[in-house]
C-alpha atoms as a PDB file:
ATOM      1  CA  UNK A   1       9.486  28.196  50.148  1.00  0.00           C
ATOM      2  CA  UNK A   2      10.916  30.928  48.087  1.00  0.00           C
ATOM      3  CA  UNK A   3      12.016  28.419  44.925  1.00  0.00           C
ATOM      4  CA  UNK A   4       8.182  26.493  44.949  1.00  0.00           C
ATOM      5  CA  UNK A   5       6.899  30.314  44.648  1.00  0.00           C
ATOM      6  CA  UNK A   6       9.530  30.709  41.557  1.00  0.00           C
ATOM      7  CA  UNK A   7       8.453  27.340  40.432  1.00  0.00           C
ATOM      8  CA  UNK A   8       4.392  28.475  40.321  1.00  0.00           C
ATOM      9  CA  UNK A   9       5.172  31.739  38.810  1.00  0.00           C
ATOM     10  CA  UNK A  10       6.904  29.997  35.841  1.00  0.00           C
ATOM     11  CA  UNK A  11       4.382  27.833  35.455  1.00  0.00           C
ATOM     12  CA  UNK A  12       1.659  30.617  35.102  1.00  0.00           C
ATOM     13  CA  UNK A  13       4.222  32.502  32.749  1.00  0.00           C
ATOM     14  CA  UNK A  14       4.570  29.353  30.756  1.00  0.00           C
ATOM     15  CA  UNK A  15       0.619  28.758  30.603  1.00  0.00           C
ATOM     16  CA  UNK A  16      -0.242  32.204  29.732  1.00  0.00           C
ATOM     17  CA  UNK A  17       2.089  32.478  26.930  1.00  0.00           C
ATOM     18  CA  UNK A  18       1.029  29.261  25.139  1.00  0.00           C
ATOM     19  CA  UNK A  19      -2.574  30.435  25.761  1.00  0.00           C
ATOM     20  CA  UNK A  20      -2.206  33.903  24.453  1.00  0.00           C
ATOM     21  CA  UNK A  21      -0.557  32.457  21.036  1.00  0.00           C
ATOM     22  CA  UNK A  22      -3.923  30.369  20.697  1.00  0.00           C
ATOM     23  CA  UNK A  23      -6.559  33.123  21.284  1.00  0.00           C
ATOM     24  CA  UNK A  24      -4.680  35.349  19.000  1.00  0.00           C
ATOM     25  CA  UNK A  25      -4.209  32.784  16.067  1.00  0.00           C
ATOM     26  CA  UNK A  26      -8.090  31.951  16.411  1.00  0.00           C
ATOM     27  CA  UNK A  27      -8.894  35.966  16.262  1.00  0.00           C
ATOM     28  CA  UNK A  28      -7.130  35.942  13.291  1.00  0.00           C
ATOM     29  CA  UNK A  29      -8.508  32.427  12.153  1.00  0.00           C
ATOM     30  CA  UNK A  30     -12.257  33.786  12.263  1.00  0.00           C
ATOM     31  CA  UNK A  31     -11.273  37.727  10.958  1.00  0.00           C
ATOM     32  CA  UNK A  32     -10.169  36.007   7.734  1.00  0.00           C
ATOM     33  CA  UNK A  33     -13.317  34.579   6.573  1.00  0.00           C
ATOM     34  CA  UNK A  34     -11.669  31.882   4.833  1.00  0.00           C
ATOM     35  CA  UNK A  35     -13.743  30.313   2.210  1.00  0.00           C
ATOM     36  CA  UNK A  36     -14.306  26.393   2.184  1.00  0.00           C
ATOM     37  CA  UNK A  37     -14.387  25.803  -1.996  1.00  0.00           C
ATOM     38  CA  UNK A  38     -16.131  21.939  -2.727  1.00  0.00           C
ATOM     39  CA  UNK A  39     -13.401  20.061  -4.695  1.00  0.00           C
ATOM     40  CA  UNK A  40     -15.371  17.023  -4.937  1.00  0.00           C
ATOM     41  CA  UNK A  41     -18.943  17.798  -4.052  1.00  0.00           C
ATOM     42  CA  UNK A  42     -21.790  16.125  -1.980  1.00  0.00           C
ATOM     43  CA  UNK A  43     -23.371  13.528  -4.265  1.00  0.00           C
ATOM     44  CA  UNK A  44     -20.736  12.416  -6.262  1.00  0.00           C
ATOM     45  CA  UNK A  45     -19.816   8.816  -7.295  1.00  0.00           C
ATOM     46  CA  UNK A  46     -15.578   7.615  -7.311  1.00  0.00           C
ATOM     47  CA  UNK A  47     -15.091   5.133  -9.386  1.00  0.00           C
ATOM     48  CA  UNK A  48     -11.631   3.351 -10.972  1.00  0.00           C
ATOM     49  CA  UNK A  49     -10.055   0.284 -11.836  1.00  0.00           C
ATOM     50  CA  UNK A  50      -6.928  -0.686 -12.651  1.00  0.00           C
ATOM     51  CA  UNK A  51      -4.798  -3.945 -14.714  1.00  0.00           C
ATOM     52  CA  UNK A  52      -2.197  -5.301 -14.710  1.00  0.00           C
ATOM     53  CA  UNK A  53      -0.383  -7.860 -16.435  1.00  0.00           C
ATOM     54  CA  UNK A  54       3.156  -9.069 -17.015  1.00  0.00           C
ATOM     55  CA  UNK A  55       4.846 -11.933 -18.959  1.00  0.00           C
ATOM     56  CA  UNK A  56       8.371 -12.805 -20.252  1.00  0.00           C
ATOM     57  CA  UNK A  57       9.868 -16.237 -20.774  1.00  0.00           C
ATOM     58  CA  UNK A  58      14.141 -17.151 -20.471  1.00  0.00           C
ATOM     59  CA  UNK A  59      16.004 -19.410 -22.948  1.00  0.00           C
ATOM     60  CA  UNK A  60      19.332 -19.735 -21.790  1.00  0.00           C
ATOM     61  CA  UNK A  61      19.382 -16.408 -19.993  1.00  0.00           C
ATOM     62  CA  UNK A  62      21.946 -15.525 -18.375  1.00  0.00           C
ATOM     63  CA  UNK A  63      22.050 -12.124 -15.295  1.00  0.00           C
ATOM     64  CA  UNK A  64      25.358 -12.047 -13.200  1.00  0.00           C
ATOM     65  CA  UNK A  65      25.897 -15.444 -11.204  1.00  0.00           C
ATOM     66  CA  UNK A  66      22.733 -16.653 -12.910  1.00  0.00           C
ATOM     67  CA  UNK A  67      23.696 -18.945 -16.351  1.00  0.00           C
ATOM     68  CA  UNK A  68      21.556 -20.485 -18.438  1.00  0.00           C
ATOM     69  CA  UNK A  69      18.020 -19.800 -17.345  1.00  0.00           C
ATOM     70  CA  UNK A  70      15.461 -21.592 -19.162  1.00  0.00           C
ATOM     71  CA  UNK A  71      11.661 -20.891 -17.692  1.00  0.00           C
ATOM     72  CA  UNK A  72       8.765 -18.416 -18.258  1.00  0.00           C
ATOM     73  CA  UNK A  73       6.858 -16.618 -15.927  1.00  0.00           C
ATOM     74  CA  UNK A  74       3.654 -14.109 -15.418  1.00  0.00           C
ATOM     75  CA  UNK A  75       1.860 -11.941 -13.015  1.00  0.00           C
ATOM     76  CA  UNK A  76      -1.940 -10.180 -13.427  1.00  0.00           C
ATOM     77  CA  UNK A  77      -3.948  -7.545 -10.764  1.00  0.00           C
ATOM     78  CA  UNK A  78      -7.044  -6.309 -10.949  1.00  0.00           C
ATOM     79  CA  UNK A  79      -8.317  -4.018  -8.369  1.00  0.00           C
ATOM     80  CA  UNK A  80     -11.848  -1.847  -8.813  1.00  0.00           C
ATOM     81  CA  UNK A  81     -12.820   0.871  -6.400  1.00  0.00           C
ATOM     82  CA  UNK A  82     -16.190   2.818  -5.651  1.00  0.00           C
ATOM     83  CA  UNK A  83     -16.541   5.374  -3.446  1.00  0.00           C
ATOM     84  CA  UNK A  84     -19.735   8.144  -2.270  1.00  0.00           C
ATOM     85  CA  UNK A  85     -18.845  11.648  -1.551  1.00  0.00           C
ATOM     86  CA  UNK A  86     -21.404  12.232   1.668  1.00  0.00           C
ATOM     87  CA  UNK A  87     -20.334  15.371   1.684  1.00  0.00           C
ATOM     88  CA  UNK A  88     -18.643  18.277   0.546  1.00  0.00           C
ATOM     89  CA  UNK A  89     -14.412  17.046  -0.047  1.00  0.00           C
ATOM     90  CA  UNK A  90     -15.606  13.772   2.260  1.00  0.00           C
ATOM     91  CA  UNK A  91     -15.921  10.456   0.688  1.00  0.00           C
ATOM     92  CA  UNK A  92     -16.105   6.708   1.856  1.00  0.00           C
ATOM     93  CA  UNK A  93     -16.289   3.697  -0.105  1.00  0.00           C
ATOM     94  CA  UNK A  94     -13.981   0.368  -1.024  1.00  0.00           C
ATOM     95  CA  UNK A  95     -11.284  -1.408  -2.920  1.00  0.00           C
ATOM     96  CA  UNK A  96     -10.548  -4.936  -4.062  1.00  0.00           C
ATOM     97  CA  UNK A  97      -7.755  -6.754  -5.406  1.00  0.00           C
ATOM     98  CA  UNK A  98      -6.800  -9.988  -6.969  1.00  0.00           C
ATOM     99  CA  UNK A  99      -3.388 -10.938  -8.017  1.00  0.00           C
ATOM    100  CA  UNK A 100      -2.200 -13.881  -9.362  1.00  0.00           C
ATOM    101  CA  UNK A 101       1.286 -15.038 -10.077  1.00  0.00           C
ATOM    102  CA  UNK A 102       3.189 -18.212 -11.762  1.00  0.00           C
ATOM    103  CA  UNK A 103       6.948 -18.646 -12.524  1.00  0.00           C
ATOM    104  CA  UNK A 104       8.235 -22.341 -13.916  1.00  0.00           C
ATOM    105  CA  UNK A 105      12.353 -22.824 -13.874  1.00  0.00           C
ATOM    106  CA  UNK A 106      12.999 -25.539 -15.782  1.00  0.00           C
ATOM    107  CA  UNK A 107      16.404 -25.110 -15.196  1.00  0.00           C
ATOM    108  CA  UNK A 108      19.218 -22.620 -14.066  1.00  0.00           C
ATOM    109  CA  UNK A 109      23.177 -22.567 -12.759  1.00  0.00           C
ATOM    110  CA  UNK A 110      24.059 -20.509  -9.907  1.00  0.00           C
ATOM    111  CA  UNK A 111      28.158 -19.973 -10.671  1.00  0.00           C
ATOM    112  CA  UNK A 112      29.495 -18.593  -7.749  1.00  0.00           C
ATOM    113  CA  UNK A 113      33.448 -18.502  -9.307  1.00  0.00           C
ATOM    114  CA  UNK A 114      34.644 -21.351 -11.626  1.00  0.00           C
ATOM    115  CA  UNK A 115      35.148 -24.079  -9.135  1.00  0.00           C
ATOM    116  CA  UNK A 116      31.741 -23.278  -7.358  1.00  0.00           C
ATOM    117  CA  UNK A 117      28.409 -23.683  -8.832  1.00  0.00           C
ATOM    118  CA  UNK A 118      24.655 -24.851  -8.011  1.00  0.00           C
ATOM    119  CA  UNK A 119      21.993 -26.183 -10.479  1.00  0.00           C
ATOM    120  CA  UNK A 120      18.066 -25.770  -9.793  1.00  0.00           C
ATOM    121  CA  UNK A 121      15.558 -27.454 -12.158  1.00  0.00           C
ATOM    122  CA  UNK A 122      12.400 -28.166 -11.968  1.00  0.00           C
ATOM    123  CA  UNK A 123      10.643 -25.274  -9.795  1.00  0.00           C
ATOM    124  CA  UNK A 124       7.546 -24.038  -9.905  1.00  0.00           C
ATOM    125  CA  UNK A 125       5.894 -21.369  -8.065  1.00  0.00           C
ATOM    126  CA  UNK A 126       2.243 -20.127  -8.005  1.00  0.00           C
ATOM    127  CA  UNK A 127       0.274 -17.524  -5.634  1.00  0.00           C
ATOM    128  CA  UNK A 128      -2.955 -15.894  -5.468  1.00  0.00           C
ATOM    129  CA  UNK A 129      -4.024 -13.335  -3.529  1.00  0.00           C
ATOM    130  CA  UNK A 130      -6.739 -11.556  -2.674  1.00  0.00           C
ATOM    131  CA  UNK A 131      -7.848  -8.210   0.241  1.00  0.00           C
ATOM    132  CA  UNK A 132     -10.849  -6.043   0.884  1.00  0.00           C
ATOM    133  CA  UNK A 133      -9.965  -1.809   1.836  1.00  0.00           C
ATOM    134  CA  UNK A 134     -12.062   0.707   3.345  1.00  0.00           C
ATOM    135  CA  UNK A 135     -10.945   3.659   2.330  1.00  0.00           C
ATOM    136  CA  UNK A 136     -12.310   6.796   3.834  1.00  0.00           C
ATOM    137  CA  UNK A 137     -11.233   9.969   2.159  1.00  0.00           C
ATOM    138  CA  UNK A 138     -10.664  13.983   2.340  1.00  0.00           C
ATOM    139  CA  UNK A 139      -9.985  16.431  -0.341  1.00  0.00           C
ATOM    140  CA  UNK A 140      -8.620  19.812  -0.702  1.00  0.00           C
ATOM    141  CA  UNK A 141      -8.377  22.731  -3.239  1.00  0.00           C
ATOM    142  CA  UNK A 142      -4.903  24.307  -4.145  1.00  0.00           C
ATOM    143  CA  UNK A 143      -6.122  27.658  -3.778  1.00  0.00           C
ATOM    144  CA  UNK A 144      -8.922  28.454  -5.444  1.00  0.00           C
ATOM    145  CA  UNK A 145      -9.271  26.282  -8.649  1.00  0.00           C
ATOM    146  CA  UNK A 146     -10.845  23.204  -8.697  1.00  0.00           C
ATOM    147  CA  UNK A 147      -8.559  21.391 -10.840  1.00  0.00           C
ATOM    148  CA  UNK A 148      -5.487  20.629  -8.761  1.00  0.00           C
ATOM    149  CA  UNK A 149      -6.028  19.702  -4.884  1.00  0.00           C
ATOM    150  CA  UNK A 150      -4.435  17.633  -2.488  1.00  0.00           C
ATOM    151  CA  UNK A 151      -6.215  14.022  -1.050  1.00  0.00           C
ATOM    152  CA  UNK A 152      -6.056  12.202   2.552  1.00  0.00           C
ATOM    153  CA  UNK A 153      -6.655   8.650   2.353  1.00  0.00           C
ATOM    154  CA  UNK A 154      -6.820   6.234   5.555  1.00  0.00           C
ATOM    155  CA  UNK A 155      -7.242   2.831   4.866  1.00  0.00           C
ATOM    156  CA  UNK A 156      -8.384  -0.437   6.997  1.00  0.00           C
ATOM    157  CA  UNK A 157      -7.551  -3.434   4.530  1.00  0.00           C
ATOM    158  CA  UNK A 158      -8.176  -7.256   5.295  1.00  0.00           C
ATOM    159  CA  UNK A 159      -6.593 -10.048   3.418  1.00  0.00           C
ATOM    160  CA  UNK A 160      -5.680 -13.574   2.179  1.00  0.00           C
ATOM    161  CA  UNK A 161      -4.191 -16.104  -0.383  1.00  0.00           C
ATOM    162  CA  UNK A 162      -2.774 -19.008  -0.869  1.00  0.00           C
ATOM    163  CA  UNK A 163       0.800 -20.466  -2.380  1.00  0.00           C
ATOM    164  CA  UNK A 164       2.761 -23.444  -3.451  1.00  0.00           C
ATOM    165  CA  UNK A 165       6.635 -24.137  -4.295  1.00  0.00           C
ATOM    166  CA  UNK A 166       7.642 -27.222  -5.565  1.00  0.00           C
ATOM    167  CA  UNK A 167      10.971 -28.688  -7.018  1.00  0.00           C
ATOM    168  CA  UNK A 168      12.320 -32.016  -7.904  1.00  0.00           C
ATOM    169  CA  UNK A 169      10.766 -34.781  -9.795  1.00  0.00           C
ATOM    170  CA  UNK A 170      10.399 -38.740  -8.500  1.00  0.00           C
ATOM    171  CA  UNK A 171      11.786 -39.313  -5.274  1.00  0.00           C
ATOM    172  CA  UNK A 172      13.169 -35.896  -5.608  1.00  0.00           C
ATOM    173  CA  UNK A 173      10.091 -34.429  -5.689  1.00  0.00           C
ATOM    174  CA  UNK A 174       9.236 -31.964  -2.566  1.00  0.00           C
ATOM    175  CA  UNK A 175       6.731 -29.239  -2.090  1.00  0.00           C
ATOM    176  CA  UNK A 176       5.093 -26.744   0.021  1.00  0.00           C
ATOM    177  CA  UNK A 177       1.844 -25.022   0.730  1.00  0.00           C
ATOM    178  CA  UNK A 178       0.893 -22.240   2.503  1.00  0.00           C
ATOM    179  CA  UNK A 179      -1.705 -19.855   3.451  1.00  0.00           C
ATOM    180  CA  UNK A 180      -1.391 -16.498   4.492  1.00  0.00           C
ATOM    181  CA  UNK A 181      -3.845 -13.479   6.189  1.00  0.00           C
ATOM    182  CA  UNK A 182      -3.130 -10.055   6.345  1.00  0.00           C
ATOM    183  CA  UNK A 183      -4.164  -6.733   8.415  1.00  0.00           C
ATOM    184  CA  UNK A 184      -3.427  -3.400   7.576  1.00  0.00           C
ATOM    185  CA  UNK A 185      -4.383   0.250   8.605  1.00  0.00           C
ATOM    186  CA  UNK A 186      -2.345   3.377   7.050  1.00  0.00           C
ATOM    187  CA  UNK A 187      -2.579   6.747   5.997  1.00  0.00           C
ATOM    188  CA  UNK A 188      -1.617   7.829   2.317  1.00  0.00           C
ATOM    189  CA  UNK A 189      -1.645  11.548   1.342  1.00  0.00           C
ATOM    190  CA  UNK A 190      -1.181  11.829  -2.197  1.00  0.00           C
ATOM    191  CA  UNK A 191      -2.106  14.708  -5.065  1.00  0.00           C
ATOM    192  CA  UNK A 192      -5.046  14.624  -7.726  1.00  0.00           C
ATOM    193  CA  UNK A 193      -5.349  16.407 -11.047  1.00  0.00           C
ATOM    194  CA  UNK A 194      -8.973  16.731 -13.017  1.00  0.00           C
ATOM    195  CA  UNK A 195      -7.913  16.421 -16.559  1.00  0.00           C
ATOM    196  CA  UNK A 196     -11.577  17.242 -17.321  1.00  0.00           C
ATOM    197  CA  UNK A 197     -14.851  17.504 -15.374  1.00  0.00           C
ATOM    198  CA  UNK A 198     -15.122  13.671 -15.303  1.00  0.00           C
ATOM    199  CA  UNK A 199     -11.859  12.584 -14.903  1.00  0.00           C
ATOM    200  CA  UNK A 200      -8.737  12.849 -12.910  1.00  0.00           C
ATOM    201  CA  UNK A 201      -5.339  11.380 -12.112  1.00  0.00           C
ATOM    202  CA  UNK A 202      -4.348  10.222  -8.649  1.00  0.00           C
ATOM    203  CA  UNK A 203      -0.805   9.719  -7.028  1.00  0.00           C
ATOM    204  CA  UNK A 204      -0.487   8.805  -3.279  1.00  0.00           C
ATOM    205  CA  UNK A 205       2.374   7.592  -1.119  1.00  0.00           C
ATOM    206  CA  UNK A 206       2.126   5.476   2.146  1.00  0.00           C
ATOM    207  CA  UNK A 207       3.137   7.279   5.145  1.00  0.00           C
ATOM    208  CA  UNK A 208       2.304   5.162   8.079  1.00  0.00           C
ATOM    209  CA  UNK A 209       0.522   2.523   9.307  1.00  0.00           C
ATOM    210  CA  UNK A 210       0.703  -0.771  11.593  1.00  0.00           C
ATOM    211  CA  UNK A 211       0.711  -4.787   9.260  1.00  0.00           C
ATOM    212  CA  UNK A 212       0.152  -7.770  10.339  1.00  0.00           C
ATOM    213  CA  UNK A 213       0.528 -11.009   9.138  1.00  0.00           C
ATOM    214  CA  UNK A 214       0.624 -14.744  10.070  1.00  0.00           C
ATOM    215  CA  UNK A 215       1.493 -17.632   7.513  1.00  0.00           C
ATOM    216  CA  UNK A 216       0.930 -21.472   7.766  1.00  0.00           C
ATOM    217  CA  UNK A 217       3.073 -23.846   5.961  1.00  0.00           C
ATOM    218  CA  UNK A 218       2.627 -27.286   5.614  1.00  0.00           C
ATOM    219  CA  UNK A 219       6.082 -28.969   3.896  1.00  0.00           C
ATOM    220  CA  UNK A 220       5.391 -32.590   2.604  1.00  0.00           C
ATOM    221  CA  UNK A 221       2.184 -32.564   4.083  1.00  0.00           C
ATOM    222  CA  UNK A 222       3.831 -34.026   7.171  1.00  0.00           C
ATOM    223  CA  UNK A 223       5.763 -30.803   8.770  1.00  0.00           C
ATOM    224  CA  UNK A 224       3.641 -27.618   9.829  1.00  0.00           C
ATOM    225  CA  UNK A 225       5.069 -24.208  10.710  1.00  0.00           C
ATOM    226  CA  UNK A 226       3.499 -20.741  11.828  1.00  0.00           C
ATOM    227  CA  UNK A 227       5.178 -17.404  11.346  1.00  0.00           C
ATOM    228  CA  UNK A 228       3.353 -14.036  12.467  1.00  0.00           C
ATOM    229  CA  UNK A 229       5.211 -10.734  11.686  1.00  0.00           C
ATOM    230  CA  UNK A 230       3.380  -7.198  12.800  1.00  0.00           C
ATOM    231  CA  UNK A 231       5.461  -3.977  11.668  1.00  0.00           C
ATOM    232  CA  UNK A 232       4.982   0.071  12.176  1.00  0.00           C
ATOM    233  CA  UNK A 233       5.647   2.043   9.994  1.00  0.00           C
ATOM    234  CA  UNK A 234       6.487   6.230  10.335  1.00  0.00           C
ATOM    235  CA  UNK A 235       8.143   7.443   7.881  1.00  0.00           C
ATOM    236  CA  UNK A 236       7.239   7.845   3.743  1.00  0.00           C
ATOM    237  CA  UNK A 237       7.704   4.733   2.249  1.00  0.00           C
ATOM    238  CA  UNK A 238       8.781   5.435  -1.648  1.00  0.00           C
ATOM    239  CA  UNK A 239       8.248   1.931  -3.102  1.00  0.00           C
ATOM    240  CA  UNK A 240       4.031   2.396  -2.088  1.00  0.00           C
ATOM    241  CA  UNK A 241       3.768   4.655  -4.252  1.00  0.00           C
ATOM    242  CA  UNK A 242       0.309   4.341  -6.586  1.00  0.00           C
ATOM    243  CA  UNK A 243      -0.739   5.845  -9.324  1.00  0.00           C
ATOM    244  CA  UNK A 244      -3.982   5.579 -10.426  1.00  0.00           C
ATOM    245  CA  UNK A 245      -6.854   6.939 -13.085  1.00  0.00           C
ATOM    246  CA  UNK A 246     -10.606   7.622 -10.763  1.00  0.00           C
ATOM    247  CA  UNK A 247     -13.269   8.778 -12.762  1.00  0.00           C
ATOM    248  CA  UNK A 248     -15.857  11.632 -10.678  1.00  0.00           C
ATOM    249  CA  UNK A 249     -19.614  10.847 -11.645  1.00  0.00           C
END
């Protein structure tokens, strides 16, 4: 009888002391009169886009194990955005991408030491892809200038392409195609920067978020296979990192 009497009295110590750390930090919260200053203001339009594009082409390359690569390849992304800011440091809106990729090996040695090697001619690669983001968004002022505040992003993103690898020639010759859809939701803080009233530069950083994806490939167009993956991820993930140019309208 005695210890349930010690147990209830440390459990009324234990709720009055995380109450009494609230009510005073909410006191304090409203005696400040902290001022809300509109970063982005009510009204405002978010637009951006961003391109890229990459080419290079191998004659008789050669990178560690790899000896005389002989191909060319070449990679291009486009992705506008448009946002609304409904109100003051809250905006919603979208984002699209397109990406498109082709690499051709005509012909490359794998030496592995100099009584082991592999030759692969003859390959060609192509994918395009293509997804659909809401973004929703929050901003907020370093102190009290307007030209350097910090951004909240969560995005819901939806997704798709296509993709074929071939090799071989004649009776050689073998191939497959595949088809892929994606779902993703994350969060991605990042940092913003007006370089003028019109203009500003963006960097954000994925934090976390859940991905899923299933694949179809079809080998010969005889043999069919299905992979899904779904991942989590909680922890900053340095190789999302984006940098981007918005412009405030």
């Amino acid at each position: 009888m005695n210890i349930s009497r010690q147990y209830r009295f440390i459990s009324l110590f234990c709720l009055v002391t995380m109450l009494f750390p609230i009510t005073s930090y909410a006191q304090e919260k409203f005696s400040r009169n902290i001022e809300n200053i509109s970063f982005v203001p009510k009204g405002q339009w978010i637009g951006g886009v961003s391109v890229n594009y990459s080419q290079s082409d191998q004659n008789n390359y050669q990178f560690l194990i790899f000896e005389k690569i002989s191909g060319d390849t070449y990679t291009f992304k486009v992705s506008p955005m448009l946002l609304y800011a409904f109100k003051d440091n809250l905006a919603m809106g979208g984002r699209f991408a397109y990406s498109r990729s082709r690499t051709r090996l005509e012909s490359a040695d794998v030496v592995l030491d100099s009584e082991t090697d592999y030759n692969v001619d003859n390959l060609y690669s192509i994918t395009h892809s293509y997804s659909g983001t809401y973004c929703f968004r929050q901003y907020m002022s370093l102190g009290a200038n307007t030209r350097f505040g910090l951004l909240n992003e969560v995005q819901l993103q939806l997704g798709g392409g296509q993709s074929k690898i071939c090799s071989g020639t004649g009776e050689d010759f073998t191939g497959t195609y595949s088809r892929h859809f994606d779902f993703n939701v994350g969060l991605a803080p990042g940092l913003i920067v007006f370089l003028n009233n019109y203009s500003a530069l963006e960097v954000n950083v994925g934090v976390l978020g859940f991905n899923y994806r299933h694949n179809k490939y079809t080998t010969d167009r005889i043999y069919v296979a299905n992979m899904r993956t779904s991942s989590a991820n909680f922890k900053i993930n340095l190789f999302s990192i984006t940098f981007g140019m918005a412009f405030y309208i």
